[in-house]
Each structure stands twice: as C-alpha cells, then as structure tokens.
C-alpha atoms as a PDB file:
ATOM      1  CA  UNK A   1     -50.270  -5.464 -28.482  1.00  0.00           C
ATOM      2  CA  UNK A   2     -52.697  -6.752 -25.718  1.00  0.00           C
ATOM      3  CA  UNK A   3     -55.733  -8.372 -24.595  1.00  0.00           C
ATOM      4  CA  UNK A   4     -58.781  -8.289 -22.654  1.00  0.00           C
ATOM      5  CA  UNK A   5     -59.045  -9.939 -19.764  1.00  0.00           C
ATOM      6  CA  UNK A   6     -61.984 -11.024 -18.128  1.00  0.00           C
ATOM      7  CA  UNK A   7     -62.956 -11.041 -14.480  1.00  0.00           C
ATOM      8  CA  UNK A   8     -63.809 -14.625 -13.049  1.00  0.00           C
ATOM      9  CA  UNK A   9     -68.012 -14.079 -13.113  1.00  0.00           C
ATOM     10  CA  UNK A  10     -67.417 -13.308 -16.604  1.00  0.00           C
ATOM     11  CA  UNK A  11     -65.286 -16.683 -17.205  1.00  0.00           C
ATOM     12  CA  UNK A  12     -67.942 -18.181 -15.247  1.00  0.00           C
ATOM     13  CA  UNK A  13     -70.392 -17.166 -17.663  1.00  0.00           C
ATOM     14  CA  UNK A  14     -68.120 -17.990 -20.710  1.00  0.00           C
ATOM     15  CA  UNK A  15     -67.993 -21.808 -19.635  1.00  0.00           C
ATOM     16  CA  UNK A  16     -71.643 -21.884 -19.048  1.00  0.00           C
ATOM     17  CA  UNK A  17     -72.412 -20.324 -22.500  1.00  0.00           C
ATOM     18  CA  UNK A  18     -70.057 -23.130 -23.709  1.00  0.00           C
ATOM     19  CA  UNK A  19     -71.723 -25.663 -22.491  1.00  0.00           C
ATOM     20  CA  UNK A  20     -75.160 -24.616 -23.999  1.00  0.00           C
ATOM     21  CA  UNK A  21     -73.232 -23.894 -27.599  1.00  0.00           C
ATOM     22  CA  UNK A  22     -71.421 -27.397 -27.447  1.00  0.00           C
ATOM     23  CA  UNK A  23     -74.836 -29.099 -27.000  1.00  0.00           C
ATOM     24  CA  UNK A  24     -76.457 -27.376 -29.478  1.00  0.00           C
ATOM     25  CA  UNK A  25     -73.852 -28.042 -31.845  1.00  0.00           C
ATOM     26  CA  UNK A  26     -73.393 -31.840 -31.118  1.00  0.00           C
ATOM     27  CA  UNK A  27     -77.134 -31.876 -31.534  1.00  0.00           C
ATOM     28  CA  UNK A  28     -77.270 -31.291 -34.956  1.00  0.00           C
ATOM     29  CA  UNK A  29     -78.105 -33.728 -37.554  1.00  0.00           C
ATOM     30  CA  UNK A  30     -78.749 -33.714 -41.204  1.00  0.00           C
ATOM     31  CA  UNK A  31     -77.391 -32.520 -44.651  1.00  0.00           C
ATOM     32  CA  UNK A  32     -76.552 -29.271 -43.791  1.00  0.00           C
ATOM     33  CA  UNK A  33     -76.645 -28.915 -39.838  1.00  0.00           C
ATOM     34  CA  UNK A  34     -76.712 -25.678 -37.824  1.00  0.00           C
ATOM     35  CA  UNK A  35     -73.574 -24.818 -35.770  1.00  0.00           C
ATOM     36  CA  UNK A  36     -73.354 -21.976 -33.075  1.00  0.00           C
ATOM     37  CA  UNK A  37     -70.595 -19.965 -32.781  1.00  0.00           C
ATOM     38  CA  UNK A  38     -70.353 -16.871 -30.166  1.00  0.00           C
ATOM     39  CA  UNK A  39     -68.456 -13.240 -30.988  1.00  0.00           C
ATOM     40  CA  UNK A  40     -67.551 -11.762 -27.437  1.00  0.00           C
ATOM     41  CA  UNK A  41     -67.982  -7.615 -27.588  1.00  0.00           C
ATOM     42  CA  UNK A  42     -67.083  -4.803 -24.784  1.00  0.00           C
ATOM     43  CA  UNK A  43     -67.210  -1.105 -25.698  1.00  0.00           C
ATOM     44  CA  UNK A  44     -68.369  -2.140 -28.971  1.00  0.00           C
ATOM     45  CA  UNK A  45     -65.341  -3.674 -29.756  1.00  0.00           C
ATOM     46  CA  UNK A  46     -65.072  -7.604 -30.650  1.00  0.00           C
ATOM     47  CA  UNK A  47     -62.559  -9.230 -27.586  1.00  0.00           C
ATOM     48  CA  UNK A  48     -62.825 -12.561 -28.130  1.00  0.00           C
ATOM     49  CA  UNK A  49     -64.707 -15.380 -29.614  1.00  0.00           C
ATOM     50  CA  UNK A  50     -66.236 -19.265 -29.162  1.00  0.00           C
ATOM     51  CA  UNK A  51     -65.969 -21.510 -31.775  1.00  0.00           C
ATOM     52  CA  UNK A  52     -66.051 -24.676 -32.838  1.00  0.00           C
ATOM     53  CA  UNK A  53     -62.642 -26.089 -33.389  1.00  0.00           C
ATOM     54  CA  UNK A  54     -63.113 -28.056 -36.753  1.00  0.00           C
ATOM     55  CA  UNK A  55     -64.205 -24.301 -38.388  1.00  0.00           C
ATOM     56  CA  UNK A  56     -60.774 -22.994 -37.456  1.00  0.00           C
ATOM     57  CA  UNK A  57     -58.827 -25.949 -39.544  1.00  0.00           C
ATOM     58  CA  UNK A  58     -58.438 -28.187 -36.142  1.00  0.00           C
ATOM     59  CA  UNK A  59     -59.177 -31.697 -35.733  1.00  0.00           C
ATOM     60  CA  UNK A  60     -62.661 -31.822 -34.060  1.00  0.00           C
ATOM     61  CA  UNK A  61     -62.999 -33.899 -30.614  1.00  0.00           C
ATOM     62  CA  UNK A  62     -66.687 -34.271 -30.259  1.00  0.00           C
ATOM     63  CA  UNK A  63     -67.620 -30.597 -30.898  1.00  0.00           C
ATOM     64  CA  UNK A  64     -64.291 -29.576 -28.985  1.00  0.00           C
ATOM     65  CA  UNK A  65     -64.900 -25.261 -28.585  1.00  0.00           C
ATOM     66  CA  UNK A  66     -61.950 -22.781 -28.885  1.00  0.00           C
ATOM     67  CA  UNK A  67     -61.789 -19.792 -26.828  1.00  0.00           C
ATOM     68  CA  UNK A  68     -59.987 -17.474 -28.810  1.00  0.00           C
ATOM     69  CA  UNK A  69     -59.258 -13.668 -27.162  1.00  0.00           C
ATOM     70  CA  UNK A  70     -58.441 -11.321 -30.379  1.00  0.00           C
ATOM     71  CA  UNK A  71     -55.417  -8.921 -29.725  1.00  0.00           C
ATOM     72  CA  UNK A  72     -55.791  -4.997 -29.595  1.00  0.00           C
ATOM     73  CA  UNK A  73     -53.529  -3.236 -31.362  1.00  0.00           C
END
C-alpha cells in the first residue's frame, strides 16, 4: 500500500484551506449547526481528507481538524 504525497505549495494551500474550514466551523451556532468538511481528489481519485476531529470519534479541542491521507491499494 501507499500514499500521496503532496508538494509543499500544495501543503501550503491545505493549511490555508484549514484555517478558513476551522472558522467556519467554530462559527456555527444553533440546534443543528453547519460543519465543513473537505474531500482532497487528484486524477479523480479521493487522496486525502479534512475533517473535523469530533466526527471521526475524537475528543474535539476547539474545532481541532484531522488531516487524514487515504491509502492506495
């Protein structure tokens, strides 16, 4: 098995993207709030994903994000 792997602009990018998703989702308010979560593709293939750590079973830390790069078989 392996994984993509990402130049540095592309990190770059990644962080900057997280930043905008953790605002949005620590902006949120209400009975049934919105959260953002962000599915990475290249070649039409999924790679990798951002989410928000309390929807993958995790403790949250003030809308902590997870980057999470999906194996290739």
């Amino acid at each position: 098995m392996s994984v993509d792997t990402f130049k540095p602009r592309e990190l770059t990018d990644i962080a900057e993207l997280a930043v905008l998703v953790q605002n949005f989702n620590r902006d949120q308010h209400g009975d049934k709030p919105l959260f953002a979560e962000v599915v990475f593709y290249r070649g039409g293939d999924d790679v990798a994903s951002l989410t928000e750590t309390a929807s993958l079973g995790q403790a949250a830390s003030d809308g902590a994000l997870s980057f999470e790069v999906k194996e290739k078989p």
